[in-house]
C-alpha atoms as a PDB file:
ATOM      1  CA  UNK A   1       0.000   0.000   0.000  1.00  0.00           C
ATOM      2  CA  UNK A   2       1.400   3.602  -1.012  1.00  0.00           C
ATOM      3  CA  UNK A   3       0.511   6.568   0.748  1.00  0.00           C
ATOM      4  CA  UNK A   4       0.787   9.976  -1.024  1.00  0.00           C
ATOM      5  CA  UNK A   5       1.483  12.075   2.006  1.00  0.00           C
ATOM      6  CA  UNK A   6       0.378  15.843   1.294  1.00  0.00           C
ATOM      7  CA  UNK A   7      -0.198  17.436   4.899  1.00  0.00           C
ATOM      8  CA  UNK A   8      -2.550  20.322   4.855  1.00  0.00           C
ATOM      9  CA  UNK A   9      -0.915  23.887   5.736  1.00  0.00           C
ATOM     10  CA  UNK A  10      -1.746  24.310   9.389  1.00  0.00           C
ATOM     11  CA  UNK A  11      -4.687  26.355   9.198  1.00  0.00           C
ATOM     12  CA  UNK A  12      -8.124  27.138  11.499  1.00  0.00           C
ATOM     13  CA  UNK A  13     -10.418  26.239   9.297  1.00  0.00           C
ATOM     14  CA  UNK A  14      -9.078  22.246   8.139  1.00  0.00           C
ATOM     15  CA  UNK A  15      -5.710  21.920   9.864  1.00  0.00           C
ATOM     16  CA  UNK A  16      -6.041  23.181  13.567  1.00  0.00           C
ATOM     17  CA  UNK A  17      -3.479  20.636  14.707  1.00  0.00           C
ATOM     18  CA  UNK A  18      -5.083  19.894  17.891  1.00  0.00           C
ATOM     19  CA  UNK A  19      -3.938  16.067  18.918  1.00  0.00           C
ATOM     20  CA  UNK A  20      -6.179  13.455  18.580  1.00  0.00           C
ATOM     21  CA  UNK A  21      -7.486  12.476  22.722  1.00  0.00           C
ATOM     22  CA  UNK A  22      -7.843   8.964  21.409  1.00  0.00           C
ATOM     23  CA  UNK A  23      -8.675   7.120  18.105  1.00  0.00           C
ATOM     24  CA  UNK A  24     -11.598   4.988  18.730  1.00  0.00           C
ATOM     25  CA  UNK A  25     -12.993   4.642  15.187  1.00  0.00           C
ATOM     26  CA  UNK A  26     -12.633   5.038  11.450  1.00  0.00           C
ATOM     27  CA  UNK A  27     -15.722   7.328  10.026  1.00  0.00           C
ATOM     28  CA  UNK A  28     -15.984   6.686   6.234  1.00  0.00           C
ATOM     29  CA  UNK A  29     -17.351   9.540   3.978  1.00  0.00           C
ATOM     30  CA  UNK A  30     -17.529  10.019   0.204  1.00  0.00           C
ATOM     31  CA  UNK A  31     -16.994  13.674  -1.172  1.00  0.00           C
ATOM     32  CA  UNK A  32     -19.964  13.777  -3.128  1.00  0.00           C
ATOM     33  CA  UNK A  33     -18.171  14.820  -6.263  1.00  0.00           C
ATOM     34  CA  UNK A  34     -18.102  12.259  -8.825  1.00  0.00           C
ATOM     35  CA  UNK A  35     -16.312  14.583 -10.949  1.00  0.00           C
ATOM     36  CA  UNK A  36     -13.120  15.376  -8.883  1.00  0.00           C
ATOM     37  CA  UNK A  37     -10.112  13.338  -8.383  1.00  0.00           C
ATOM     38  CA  UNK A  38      -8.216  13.065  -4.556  1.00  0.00           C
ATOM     39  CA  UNK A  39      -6.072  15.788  -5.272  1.00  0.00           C
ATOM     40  CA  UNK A  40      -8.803  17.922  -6.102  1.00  0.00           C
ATOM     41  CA  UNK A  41     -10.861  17.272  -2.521  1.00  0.00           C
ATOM     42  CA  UNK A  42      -7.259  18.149  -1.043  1.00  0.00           C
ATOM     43  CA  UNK A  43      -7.041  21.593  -3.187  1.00  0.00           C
ATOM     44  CA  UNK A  44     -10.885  21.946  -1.413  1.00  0.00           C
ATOM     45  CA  UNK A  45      -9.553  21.324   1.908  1.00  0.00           C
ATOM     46  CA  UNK A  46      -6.381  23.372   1.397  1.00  0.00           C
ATOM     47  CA  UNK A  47      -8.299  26.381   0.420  1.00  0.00           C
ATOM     48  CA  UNK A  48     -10.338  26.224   3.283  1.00  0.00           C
ATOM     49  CA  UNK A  49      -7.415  27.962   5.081  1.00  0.00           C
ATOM     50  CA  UNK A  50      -8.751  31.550   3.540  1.00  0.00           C
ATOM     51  CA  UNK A  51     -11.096  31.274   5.860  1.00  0.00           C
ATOM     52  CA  UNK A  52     -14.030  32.237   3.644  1.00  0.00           C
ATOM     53  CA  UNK A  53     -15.876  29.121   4.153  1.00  0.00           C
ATOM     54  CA  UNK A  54     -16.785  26.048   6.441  1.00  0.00           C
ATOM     55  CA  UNK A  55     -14.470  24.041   8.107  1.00  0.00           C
ATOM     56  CA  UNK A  56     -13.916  20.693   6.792  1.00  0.00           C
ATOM     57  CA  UNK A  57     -11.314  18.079   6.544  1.00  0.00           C
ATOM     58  CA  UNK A  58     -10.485  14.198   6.152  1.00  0.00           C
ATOM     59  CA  UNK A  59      -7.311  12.412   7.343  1.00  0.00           C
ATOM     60  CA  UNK A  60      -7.086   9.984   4.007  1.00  0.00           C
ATOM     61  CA  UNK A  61      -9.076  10.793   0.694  1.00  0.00           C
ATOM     62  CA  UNK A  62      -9.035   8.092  -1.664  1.00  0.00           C
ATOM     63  CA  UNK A  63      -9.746   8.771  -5.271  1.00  0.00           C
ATOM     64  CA  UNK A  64     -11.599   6.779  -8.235  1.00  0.00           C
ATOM     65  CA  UNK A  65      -8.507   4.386  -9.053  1.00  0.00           C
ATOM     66  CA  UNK A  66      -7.324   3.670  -5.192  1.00  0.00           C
ATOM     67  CA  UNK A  67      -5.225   6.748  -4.666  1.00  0.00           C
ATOM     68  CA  UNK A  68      -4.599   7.316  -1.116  1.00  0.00           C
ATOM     69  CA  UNK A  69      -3.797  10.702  -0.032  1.00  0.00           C
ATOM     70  CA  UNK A  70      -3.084  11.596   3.282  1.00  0.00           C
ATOM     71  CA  UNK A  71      -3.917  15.275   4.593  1.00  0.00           C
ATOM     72  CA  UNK A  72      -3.604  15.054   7.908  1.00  0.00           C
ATOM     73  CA  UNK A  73      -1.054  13.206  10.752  1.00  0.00           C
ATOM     74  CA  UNK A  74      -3.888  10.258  12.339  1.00  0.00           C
ATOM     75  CA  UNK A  75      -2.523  11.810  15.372  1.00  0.00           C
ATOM     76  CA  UNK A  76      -4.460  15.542  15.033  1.00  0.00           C
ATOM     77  CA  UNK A  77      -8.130  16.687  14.607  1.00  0.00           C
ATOM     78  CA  UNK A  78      -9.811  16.495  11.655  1.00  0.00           C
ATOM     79  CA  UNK A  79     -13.336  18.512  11.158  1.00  0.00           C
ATOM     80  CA  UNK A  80     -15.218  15.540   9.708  1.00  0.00           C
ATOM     81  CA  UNK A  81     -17.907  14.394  11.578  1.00  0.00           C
ATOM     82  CA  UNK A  82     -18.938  17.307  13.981  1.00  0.00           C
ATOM     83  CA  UNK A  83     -22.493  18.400  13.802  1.00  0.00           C
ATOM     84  CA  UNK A  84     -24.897  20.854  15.349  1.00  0.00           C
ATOM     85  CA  UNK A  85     -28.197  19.320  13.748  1.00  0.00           C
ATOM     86  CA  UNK A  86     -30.058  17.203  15.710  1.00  0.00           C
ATOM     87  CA  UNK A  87     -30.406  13.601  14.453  1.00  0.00           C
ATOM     88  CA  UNK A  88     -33.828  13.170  13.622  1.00  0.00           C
ATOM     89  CA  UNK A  89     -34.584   9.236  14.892  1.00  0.00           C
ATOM     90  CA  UNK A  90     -33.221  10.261  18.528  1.00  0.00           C
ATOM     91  CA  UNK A  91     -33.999  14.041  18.472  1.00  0.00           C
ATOM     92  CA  UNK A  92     -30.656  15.321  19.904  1.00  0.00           C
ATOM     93  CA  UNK A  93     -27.016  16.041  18.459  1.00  0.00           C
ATOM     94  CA  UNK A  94     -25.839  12.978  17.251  1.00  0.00           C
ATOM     95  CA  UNK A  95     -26.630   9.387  17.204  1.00  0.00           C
ATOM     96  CA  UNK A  96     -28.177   6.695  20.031  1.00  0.00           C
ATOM     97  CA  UNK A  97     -25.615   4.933  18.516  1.00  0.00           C
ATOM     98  CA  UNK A  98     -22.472   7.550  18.119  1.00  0.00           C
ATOM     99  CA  UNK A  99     -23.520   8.373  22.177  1.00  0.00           C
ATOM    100  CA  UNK A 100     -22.480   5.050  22.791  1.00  0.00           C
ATOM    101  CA  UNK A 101     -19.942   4.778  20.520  1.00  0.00           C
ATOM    102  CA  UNK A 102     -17.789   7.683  21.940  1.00  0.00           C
ATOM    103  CA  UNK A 103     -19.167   8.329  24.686  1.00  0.00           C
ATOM    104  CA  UNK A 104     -18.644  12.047  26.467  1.00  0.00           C
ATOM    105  CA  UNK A 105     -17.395  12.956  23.027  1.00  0.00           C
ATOM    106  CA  UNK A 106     -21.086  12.562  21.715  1.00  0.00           C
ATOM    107  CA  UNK A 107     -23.047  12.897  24.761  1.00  0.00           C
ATOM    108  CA  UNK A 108     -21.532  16.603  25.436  1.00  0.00           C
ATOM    109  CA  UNK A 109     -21.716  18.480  22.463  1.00  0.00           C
ATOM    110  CA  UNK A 110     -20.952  21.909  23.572  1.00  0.00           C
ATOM    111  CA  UNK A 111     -17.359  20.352  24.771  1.00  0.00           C
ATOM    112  CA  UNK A 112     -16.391  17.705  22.718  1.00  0.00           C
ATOM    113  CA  UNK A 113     -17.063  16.214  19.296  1.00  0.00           C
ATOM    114  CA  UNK A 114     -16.187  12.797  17.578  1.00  0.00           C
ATOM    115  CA  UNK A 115     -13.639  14.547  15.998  1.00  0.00           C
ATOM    116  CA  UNK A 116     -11.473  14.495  18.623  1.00  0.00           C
ATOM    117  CA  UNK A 117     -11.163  10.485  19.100  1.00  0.00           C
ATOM    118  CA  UNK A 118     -11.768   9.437  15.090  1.00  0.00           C
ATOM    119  CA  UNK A 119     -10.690   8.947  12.006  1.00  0.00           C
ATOM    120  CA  UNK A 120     -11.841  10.005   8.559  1.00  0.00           C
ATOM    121  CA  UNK A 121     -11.797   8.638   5.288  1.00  0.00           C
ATOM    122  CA  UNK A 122     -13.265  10.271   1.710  1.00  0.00           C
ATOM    123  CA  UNK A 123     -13.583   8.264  -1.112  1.00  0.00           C
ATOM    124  CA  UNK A 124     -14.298   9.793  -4.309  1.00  0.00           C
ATOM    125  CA  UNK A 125     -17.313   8.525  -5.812  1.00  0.00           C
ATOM    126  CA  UNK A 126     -17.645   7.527  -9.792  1.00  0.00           C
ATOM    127  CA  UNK A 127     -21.485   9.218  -9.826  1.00  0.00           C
ATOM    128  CA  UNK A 128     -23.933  10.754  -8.054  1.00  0.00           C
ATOM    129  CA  UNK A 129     -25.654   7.551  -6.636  1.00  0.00           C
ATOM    130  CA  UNK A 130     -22.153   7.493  -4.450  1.00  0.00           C
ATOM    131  CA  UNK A 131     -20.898   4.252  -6.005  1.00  0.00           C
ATOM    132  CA  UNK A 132     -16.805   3.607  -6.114  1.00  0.00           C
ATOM    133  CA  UNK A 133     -14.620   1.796  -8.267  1.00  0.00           C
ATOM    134  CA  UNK A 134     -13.428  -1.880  -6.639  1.00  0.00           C
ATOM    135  CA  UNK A 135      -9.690  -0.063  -6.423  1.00  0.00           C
ATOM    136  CA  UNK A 136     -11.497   2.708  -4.214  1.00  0.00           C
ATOM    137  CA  UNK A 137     -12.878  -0.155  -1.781  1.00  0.00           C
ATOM    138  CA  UNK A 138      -9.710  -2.171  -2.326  1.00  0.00           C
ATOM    139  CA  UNK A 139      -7.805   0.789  -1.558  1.00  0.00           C
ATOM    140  CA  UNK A 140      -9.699   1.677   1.685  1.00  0.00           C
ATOM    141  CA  UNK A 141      -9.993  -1.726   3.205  1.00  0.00           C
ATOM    142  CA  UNK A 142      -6.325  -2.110   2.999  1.00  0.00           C
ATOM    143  CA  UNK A 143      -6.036   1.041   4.471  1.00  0.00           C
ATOM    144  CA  UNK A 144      -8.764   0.747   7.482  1.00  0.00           C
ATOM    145  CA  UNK A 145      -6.935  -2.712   8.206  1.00  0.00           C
ATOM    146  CA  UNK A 146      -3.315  -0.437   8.640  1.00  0.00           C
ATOM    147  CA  UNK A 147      -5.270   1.684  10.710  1.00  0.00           C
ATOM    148  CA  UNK A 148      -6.950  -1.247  12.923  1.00  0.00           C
ATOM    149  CA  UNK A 149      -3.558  -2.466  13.396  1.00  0.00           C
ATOM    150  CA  UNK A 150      -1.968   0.542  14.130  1.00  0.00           C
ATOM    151  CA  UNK A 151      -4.830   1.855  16.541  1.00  0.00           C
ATOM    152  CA  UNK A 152      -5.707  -1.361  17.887  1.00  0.00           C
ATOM    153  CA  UNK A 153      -9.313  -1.123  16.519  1.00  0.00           C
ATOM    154  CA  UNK A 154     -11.770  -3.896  15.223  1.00  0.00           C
ATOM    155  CA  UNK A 155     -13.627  -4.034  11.376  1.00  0.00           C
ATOM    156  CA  UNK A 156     -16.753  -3.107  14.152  1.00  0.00           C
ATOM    157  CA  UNK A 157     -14.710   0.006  15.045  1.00  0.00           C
ATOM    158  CA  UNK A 158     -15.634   1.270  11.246  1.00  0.00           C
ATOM    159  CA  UNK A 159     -18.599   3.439  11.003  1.00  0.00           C
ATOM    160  CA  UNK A 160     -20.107   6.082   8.704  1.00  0.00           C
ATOM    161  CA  UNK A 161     -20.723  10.377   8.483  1.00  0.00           C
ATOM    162  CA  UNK A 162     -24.563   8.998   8.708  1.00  0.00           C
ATOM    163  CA  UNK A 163     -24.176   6.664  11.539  1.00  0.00           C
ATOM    164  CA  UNK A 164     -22.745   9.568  13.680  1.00  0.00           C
ATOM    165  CA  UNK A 165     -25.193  12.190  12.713  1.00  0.00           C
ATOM    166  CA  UNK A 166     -27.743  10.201  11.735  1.00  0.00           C
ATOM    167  CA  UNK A 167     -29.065  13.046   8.826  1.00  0.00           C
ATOM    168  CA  UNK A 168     -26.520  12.859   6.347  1.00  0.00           C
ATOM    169  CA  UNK A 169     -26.898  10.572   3.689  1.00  0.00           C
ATOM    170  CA  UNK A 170     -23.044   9.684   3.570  1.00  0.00           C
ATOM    171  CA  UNK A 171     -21.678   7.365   2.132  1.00  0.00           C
ATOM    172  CA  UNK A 172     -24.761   7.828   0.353  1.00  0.00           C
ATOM    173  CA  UNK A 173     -24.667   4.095  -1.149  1.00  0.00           C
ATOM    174  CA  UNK A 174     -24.256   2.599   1.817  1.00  0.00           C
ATOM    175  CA  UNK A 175     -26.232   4.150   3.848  1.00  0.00           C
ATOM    176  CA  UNK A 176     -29.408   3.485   1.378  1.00  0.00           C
ATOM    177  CA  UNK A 177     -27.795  -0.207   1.232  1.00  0.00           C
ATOM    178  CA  UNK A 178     -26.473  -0.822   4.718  1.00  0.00           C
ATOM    179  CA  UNK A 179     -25.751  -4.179   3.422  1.00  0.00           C
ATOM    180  CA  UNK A 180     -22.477  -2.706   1.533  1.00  0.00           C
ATOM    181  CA  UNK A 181     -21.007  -1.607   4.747  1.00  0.00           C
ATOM    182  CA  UNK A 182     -21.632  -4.941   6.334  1.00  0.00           C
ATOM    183  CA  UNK A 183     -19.666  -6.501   3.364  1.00  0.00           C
ATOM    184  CA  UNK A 184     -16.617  -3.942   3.553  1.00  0.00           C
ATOM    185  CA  UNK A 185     -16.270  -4.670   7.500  1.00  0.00           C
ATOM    186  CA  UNK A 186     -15.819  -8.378   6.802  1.00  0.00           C
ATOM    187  CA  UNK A 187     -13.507  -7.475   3.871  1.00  0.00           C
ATOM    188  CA  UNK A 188     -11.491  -5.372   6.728  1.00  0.00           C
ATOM    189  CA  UNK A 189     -11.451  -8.319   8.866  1.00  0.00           C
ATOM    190  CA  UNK A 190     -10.420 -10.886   6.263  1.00  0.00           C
ATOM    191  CA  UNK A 191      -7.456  -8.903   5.495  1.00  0.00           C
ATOM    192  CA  UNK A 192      -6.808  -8.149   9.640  1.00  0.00           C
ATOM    193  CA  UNK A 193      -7.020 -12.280   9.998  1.00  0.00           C
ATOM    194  CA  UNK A 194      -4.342 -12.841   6.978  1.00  0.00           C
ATOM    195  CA  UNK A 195      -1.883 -10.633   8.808  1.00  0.00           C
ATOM    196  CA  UNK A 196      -2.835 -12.007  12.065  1.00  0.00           C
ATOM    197  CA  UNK A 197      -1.819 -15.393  11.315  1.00  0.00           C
END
């Protein structure tokens, strides 16, 4: 697995470089922009550093033919998965199950986030239903299984944007076919088992 590293200028707005308090799981995304490449989502997250719009930000972005580009040390903050909508199954910031998840980081919203203890992922879609090319999954499960290693976390410690805030539609193929997510997990753990053994 090659990793492009391209670190984001240290910025407010998608680089704060506060540290990580702890990594306890992978968030998966897409960018929703079939028509841009990885390096593209990192000129997006780059230029949020002007400070002219929202802040935003991935660790890893993975493009169309299983690019990996990193943008950020797994060690600092990424603005990924913070919200300040209200999920609309449980009726309050965030998830039952991102509350449970990550605990005070969820269950305190005007202190912490689940940026502070995750990791995120884009992939770059190949159209607007949200569906990647097999080198994007390839590319990511290989990757999330580094990570697991590295972070001693589980396939079960991979989650979504939508399973967090629960009103986002992201990945927005798997989280209209739940069943896709299921399958990349066990692809995860297949590769965590061959490198276990």
């Amino acid at each position: 697995m090659e990793i492009y590293k391209r670190f984001l200028t240290p910025n407010e707005y998608s680089r704060p470089q506060k540290p990580l308090k702890a990594v306890k799981a992978i968030v998966m995304h897409w960018t929703a922009a079939p028509a841009q490449n990885a390096e593209q989502v990192w000129r997006f997250f780059e230029n949020k550093k002007a400070g002219t719009g929202s802040y935003g930000s991935a660790h890893f972005i993975i493009g169309q033919k299983g690019a990996i580009w990193q943008c950020l040390p797994d060690t600092e903050m990424a603005y990924h998965c913070g919200t300040s909508d209200n999920d609309p199954k449980s009726g309050r910031i965030y998830t039952d199950e991102a509350r449970e998840r990550f605990g005070i980081y969820a269950a305190n919203p005007m202190l912490y986030s689940p940026n502070m203890c995750t990791i995120g992922i884009e992939l770059c879609p190949t159209d607007d239903e949200g569906t990647f090319d097999s080198r994007t999954t390839a590319a990511a499960a290989e990757l999330c299984a580094y990570l697991c290693r590295k972070h001693a976390l589980t396939e079960n410690d991979i989650t979504t944007h939508h399973d967090v805030v629960g009103w986002k539609d992201c990945p927005r193929l798997w989280t209209k076919k739940p069943e896709m997510l299921a399958a990349f997990r066990a692809e995860v753990g297949r590769l965590l088992q061959e490198t276990s053994v």
